[in-house]
Protein backbone atom coordinates (compact mmCIF):
# COMPACT_ATOMS: atom_id res chain seq x y z
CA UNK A 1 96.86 106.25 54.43
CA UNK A 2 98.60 102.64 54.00
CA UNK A 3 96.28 99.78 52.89
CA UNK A 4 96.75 98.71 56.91
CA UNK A 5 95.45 101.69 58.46
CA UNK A 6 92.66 101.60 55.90
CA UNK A 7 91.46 97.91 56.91
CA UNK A 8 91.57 98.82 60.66
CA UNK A 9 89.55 101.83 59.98
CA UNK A 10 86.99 99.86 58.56
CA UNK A 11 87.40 97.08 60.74
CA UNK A 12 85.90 99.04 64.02
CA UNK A 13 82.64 99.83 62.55
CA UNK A 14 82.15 96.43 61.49
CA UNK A 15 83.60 94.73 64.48
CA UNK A 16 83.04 97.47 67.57
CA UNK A 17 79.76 95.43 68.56
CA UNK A 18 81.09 91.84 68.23
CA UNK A 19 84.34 92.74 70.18
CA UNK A 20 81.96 94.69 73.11
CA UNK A 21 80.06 91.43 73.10
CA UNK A 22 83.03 89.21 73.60
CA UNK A 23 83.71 91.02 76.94
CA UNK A 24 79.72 90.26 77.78
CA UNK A 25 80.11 86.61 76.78
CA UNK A 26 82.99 86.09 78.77
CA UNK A 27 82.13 87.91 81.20
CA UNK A 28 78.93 86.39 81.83
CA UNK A 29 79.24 82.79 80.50
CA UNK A 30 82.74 81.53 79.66
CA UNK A 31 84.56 82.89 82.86
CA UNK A 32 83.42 81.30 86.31
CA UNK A 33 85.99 83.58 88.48
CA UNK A 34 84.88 86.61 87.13
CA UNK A 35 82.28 88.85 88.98
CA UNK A 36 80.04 89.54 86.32
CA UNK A 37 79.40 85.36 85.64
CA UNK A 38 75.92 84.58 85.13
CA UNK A 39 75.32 81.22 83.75
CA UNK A 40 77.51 78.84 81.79
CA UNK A 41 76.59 78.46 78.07
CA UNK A 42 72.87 76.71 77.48
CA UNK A 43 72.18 77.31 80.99
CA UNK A 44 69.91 80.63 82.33
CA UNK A 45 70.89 82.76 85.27
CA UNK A 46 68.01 84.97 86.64
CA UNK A 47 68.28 88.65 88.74
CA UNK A 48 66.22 88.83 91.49
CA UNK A 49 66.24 92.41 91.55
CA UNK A 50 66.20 95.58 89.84
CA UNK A 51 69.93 96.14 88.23
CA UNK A 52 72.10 98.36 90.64
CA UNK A 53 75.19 100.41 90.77
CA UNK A 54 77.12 96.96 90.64
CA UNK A 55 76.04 95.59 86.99
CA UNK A 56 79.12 97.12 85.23
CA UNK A 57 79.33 94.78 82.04
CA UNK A 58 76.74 96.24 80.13
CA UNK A 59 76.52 100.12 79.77
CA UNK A 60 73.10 102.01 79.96
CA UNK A 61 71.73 99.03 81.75
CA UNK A 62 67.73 99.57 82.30
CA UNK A 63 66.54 99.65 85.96
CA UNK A 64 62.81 98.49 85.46
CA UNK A 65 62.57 94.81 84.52
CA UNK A 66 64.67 92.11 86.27
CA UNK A 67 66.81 90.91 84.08
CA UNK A 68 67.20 86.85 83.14
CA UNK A 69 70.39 85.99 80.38
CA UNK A 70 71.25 82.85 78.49
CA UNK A 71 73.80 82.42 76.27
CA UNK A 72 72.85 79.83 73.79
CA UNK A 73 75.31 77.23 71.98
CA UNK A 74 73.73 76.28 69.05
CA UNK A 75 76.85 74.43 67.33
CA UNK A 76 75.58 71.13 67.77
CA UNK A 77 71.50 71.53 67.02
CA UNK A 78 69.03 74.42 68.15
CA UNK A 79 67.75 74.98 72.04
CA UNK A 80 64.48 75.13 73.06
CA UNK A 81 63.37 78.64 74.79
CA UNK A 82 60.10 77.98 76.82
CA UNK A 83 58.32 81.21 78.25
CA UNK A 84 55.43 80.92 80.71
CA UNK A 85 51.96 82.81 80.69
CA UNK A 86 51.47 85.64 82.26
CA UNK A 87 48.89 88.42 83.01
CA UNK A 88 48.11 90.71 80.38
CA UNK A 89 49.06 94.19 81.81
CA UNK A 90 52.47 92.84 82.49
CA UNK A 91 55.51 93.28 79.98
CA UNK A 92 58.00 90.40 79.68
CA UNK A 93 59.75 89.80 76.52
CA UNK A 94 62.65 87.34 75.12
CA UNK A 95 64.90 89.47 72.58
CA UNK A 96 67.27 87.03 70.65
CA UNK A 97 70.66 89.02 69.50
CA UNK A 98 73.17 87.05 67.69
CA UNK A 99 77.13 87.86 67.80
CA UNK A 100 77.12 90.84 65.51
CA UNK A 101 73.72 92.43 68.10
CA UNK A 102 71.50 92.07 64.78
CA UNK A 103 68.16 91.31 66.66
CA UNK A 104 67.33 87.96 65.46
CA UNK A 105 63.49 88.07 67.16
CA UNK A 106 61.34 88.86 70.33
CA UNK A 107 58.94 86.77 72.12
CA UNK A 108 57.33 89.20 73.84
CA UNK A 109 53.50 90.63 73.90
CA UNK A 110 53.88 92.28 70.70
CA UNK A 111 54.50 89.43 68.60
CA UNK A 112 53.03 86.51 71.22
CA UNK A 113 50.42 87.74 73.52
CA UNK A 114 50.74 86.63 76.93
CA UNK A 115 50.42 82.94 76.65
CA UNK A 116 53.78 81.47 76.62
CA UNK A 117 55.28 78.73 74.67
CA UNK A 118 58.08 77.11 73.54
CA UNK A 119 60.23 78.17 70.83
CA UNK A 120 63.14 77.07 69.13
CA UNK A 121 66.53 79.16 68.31
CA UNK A 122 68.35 77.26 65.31
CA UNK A 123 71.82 78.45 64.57
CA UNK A 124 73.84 78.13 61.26
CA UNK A 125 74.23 74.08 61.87
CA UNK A 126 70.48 73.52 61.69
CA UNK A 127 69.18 70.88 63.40
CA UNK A 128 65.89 69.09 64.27
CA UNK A 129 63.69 70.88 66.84
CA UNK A 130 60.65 68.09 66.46
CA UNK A 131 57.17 69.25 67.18
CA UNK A 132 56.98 71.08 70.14
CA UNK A 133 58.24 74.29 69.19
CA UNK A 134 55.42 77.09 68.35
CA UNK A 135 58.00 79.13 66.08
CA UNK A 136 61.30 78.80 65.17
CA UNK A 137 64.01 81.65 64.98
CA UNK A 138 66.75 81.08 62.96
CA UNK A 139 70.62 82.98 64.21
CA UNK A 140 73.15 83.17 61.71
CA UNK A 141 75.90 82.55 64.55
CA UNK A 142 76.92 79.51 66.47
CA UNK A 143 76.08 81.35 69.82
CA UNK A 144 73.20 83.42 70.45
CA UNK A 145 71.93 85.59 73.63
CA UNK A 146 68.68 85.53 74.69
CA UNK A 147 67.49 88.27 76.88
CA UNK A 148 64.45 88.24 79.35
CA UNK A 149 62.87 91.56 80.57
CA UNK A 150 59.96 90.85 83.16
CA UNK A 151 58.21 93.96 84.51
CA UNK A 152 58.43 94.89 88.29
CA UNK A 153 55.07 96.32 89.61
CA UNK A 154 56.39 97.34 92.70
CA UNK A 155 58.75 96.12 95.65
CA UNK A 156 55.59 93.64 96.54
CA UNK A 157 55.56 92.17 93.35
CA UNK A 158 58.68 90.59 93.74
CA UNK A 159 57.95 87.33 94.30
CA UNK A 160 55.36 87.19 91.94
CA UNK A 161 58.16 88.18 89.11
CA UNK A 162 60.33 85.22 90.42
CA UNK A 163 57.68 82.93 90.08
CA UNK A 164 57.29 83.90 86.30
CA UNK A 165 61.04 83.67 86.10
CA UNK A 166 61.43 80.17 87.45
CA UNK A 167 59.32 79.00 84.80
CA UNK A 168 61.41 80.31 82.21
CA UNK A 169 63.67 77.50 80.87
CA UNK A 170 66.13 76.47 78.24
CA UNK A 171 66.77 73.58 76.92
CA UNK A 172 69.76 72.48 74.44
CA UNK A 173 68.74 70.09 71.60
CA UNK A 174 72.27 69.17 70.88
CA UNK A 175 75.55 68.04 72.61
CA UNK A 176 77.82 70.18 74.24
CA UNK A 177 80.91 70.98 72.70
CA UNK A 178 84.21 72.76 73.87
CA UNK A 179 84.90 76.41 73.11
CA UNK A 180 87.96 77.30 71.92
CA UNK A 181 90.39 79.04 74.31
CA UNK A 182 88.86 82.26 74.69
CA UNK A 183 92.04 85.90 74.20
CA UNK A 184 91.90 88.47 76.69
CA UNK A 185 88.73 90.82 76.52
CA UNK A 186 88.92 94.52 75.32
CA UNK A 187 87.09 97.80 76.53
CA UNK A 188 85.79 99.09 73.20
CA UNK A 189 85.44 102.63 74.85
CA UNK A 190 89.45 103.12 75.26
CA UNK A 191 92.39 103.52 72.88
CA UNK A 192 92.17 100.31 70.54
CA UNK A 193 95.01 98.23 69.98
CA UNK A 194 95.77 95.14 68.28
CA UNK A 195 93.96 93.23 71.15
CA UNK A 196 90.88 94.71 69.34
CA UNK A 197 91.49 92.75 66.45
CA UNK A 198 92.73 89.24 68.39
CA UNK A 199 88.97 89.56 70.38
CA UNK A 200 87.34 90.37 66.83
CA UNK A 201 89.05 87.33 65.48
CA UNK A 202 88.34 84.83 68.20
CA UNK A 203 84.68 85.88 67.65
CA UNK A 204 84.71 85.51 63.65
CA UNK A 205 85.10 81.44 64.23
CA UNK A 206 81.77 81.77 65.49
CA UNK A 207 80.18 83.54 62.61
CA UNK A 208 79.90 82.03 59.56
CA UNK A 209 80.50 84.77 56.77
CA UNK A 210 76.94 86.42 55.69
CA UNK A 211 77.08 87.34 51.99
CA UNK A 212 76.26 91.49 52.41
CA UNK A 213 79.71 91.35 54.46
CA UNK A 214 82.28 89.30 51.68
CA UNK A 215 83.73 92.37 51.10
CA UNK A 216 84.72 93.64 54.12
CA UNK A 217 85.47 89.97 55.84
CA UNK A 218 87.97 89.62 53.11
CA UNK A 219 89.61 92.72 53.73
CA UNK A 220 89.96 91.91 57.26
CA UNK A 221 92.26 88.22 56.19
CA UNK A 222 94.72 90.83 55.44
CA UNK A 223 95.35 91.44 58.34
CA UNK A 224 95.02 87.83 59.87
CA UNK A 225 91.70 88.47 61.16
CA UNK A 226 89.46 85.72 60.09
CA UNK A 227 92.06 83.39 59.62
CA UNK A 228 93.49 83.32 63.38
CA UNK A 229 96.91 84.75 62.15
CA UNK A 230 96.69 88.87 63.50
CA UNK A 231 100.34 88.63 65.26
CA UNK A 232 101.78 86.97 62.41
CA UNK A 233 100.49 89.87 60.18
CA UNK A 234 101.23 92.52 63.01
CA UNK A 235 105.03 91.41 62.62
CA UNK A 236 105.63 92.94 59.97
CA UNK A 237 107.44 96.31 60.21
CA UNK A 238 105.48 99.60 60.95
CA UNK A 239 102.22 97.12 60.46
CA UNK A 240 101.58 97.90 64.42
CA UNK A 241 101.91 101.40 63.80
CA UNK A 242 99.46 101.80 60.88
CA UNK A 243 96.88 99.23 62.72
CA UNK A 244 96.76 101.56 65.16
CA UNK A 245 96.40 104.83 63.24
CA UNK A 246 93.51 102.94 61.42
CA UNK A 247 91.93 101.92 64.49
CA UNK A 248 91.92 105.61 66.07
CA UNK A 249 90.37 107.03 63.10
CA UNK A 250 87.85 104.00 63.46
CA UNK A 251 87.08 104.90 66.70
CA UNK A 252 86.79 108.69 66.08
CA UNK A 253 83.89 107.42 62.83
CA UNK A 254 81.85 105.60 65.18
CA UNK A 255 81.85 108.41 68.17
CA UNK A 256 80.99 110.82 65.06
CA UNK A 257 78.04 108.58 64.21
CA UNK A 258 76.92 109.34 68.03
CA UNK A 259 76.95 112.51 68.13
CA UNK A 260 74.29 112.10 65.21
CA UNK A 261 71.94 110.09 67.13
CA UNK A 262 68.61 111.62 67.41
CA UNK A 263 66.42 108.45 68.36
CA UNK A 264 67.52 104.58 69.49
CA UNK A 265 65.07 104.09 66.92
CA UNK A 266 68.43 105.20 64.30
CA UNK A 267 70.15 102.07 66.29
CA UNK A 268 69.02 98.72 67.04
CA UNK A 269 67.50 96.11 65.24
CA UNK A 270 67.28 93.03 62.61
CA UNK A 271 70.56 92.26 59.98
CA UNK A 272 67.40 93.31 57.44
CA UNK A 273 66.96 96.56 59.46
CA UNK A 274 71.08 97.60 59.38
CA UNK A 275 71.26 96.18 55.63
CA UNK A 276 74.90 97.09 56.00
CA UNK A 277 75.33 100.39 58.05
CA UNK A 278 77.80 99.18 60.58
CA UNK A 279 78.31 102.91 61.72
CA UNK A 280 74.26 102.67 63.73
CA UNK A 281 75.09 99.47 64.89
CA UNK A 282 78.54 100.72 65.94
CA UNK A 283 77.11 103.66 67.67
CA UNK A 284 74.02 101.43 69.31
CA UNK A 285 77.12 98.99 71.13
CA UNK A 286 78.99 101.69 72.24
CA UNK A 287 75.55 104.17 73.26
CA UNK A 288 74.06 101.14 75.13
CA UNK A 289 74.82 98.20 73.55
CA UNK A 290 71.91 95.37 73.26
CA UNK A 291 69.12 97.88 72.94
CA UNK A 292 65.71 96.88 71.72
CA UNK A 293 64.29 97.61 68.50
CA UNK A 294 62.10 100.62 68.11
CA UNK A 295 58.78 98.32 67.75
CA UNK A 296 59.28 97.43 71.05
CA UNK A 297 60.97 100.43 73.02
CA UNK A 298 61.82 103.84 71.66
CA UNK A 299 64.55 105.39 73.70
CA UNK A 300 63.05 109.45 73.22
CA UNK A 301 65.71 111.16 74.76
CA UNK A 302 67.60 112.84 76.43
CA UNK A 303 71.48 113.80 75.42
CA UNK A 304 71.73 117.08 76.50
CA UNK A 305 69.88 120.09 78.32
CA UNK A 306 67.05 122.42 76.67
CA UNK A 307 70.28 124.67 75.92
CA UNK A 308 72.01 121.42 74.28
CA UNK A 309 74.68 121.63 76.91
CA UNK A 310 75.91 118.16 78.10
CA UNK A 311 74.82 117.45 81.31
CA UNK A 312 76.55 118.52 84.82
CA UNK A 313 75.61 118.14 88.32
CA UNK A 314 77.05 121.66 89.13
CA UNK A 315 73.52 122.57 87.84
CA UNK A 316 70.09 121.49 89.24
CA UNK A 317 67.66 120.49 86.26
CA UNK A 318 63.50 119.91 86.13
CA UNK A 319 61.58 118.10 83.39
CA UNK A 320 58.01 118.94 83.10
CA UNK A 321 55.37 117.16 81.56
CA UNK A 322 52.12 118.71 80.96
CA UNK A 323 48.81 117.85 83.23
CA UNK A 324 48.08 115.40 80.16
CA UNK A 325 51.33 115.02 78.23
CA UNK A 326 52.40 111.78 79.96
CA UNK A 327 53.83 109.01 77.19
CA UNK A 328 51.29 106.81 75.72
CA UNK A 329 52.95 103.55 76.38
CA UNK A 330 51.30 99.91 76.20
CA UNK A 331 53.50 99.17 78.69
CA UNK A 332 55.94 101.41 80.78
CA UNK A 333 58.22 104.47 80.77
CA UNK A 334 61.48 105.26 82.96
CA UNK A 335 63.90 107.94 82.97
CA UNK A 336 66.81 106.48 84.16
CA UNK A 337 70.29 108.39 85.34
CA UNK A 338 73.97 107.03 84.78
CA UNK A 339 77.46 108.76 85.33
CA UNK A 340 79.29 109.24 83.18
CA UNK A 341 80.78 105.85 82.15
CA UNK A 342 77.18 104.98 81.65
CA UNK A 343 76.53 102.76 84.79
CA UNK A 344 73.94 103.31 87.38
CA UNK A 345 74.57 106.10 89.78
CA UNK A 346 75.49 104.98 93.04
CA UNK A 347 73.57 107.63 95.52
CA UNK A 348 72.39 107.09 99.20
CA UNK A 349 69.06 107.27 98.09
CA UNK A 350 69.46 104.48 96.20
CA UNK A 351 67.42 105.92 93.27
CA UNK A 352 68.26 105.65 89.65
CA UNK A 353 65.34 106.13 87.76
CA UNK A 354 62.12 107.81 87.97
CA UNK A 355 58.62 107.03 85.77
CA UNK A 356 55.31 104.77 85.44
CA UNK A 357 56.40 102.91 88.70
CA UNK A 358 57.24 105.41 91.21
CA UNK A 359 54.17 107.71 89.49
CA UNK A 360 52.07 107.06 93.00
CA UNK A 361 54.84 108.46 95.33
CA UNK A 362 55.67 111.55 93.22
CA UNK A 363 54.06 115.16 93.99
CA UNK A 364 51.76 116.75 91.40
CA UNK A 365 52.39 120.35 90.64
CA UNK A 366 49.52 123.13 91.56
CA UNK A 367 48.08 122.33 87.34
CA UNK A 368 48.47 118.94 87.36
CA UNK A 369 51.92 118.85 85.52
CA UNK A 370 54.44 116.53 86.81
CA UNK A 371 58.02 117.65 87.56
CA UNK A 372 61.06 115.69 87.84
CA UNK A 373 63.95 117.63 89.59
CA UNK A 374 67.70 116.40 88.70
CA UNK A 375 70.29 117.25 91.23
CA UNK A 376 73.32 116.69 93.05
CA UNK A 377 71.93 117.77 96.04
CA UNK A 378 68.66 117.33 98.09
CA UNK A 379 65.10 119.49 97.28
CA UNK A 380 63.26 121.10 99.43
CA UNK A 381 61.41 118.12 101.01
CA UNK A 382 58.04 118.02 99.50
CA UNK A 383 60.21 117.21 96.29
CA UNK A 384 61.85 114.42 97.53
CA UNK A 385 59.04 111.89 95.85
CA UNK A 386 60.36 113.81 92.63
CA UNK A 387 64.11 113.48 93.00
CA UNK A 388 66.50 112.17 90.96
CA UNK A 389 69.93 111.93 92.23
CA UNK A 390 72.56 112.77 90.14
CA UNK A 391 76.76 112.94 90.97
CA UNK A 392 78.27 116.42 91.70
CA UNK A 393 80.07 116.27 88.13
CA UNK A 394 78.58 115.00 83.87
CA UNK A 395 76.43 112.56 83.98
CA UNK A 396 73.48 110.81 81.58
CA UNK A 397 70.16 110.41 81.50
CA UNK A 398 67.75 108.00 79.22
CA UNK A 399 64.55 108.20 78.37
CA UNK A 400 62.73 104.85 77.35
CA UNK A 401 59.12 103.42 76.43
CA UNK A 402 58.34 100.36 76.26
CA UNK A 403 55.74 99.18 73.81
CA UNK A 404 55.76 102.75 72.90
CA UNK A 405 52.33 104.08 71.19
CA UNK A 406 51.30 105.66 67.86
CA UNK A 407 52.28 109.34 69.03
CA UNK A 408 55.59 108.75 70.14
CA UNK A 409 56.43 106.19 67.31
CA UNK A 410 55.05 109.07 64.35
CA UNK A 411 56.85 111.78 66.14
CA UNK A 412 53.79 113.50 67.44
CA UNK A 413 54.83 113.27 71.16
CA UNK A 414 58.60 114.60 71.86
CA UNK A 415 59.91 114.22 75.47
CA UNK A 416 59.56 117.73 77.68
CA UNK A 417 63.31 119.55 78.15
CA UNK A 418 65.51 119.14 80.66
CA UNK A 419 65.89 122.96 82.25
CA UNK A 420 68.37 124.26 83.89
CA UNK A 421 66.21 125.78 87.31
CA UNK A 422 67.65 127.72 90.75
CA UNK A 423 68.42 125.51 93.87
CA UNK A 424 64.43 126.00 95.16
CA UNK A 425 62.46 124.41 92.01
């Protein structure tokens, strides 16, 4: 393999999340005409509403908290994150990623209790954030993304989750500064090309060079990345070629790493947590990218059938929990069903995941257990309650708990199987 290929290899592990979170940025914050724009930078942009089949930009999206996301410019001096009080039996968190998805730091009942207060993000300038700040989270990027999960009760507590929302603010300490013009964005889950490395490149200007990654940033200059000079490097003869060999086999190390995965617990969390294994974080982008760390959510499942067959909607599926074998969560669980791009499946039911919420208008077996049915098409009607829509062909399913409690964080309590059942269960 030439010296090339061998860069490019190494270059998707390492750079598969930043380039993923270009397309978000953009996407959501640098590109007004485009349908996924949210806010502009240092500004917030709140979701009134559950996600639905129509948020495409992030993959494995949840569809329990309403979602509110600001992208933070912290070139000029840090910004000011203020989060309100709110009642104790309700979850709503601030997770702080930085450009690489390292988890810089949560605001959230774990760490903070329910009372609120302001808190300062400082990025790699510095910057004075005076007294008002209660803590103070340092990013090692120029930009950071701060996003806020606020738990839904049920349809009537809408309006009392808006009202927590609209005291949610953010609040830039410095002046604003132009971004450089942005290259075009690049779906990480098809064939990579050299447009993976221009994205990966435009992103590295905004991330000052950490000292566990000298090694491979300086690899990466050989090929112009890092330096803003990837077409002058891609010039040269059969370098093209070679990039793109090294990128394939890139791609085929990170979609290896996947197929590994036995927890999100293996995938998202601090720079301290990674300590250099770009393959997780790799996998964690391209699984579900901008996951939560396993002290605050444990994703427990579920990539496959009881059989370990990928999942199909030619088949009709139940998961059973026992009379008492519900998770212990401090907060909520969901079960939540994609296609199989990973977005939200669009059904006329309008139903994409089942758990702690919907618990009142599900149907308890004859023991007590509880039985979720998966399937393409309707139950017998008493089921309906327990339904969860899936398309005729593969599709995914996750499995997450929030604030997730001693037995499923030791191991102790393992998600029931999916089945494969007859058309009556």
């Amino acid at each position: 393999m030439t010296a090339f290929a061998e860069i490019a290899r190494a270059a998707v592990p390492y750079g598969l999340p930043t380039v993923d979170l270009h397309r978000i940025l953009v996407n959501f914050a640098l590109d007004p005409g485009s349908p996924e724009f949210k806010a502009p930078l240092n500004k917030i942009h709140h979701a009134r509403g559950l996600a639905d089949p129509s948020d495409l930009s992030v993959v494995a999206m949840n569809a329990d908290t309403p979602y509110s996301w600001a992208w933070l410019d912290l070139r000029s001096g840090p910004a000011l994150l203020t989060m309100p009080p709110h009642a104790a039996d309700r979850y709503m968190s601030a997770q702080i990623v930085d450009l690489y998805t390292n988890i810089v730091g949560y605001v959230s009942p774990r760490t903070s209790g329910d009372a609120g207060g302001v808190y300062a993000v400082r990025g790699p300038a510095g910057g004075e954030h005076g007294t008002l700040a209660e803590g103070v989270f340092d990013c090692p990027t120029d930009l950071a993304l701060v996003l806020i999960r606020t738990q839904l009760f049920d349809d009537d507590d809408l309006a009392h989750v808006t009202a927590l929302q609209d005291r949610v603010s953010v609040t830039p300490l410095g002046d604003p500064l132009p971004m450089p013009p942005s290259v075009p964005t690049v779906d990480v889950r098809a064939t990579l090309d050299a447009g993976f490395l221009r994205s990966l490149d435009w992103m590295l200007q905004l991330m000052p060079e950490l000292p566990e990654d000298h090694g491979i940033r300086e690899s990466l200059r050989e090929l112009g990345v890092g330096v803003g000079d990837v077409d002058t490097v891609l010039s040269e003869p059969t370098a093209d070629a070679d990039t793109r060999a090294g990128l394939a086999l890139g791609a085929r190390d990170v979609r290896a790493r996947c197929a590994t995965v036995r927890s999100s617990a293996e995938l998202f969390g601090s720079r301290e947590f990674y300590a250099g294994d770009y393959l997780s974080r790799a996998a964690g982008a391209l699984l579900g990218i901008l996951g939560n760390a396993a002290e605050e959510y444990l994703g427990v499942g579920y990539h496959a059938d009881e059989k370990g067959q990928p999942f199909d909607g030619a088949h009709n599926y139940a998961i059973t929990f026992a009379p008492d074998g519900l998770p212990d969560v401090g907060a909520f669980w969901s079960i939540t069903l994609y296609d199989a791009a990973g977005h939200l499946y669009d059904n006329p039911l309008r139903r994409s995941v089942l758990g702690s919420r919907q618990l009142p208008a599900m149907l308890r077996d004859a023991d007590g257990a509880l039985t979720i049915v998966v399937r393409h098409e309707p139950p017998p009607a008493e089921r309906v309650g327990n339904w969860l829509p899936c398309p005729a062909g593969p599709f995914m399913l996750t499995f997450r708990t929030y604030l997730p409690g001693p037995a499923i964080r030791g191991g102790r309590w393992t998600a029931p199987p999916v089945r494969v059942t007859g058309f009556d269960a």
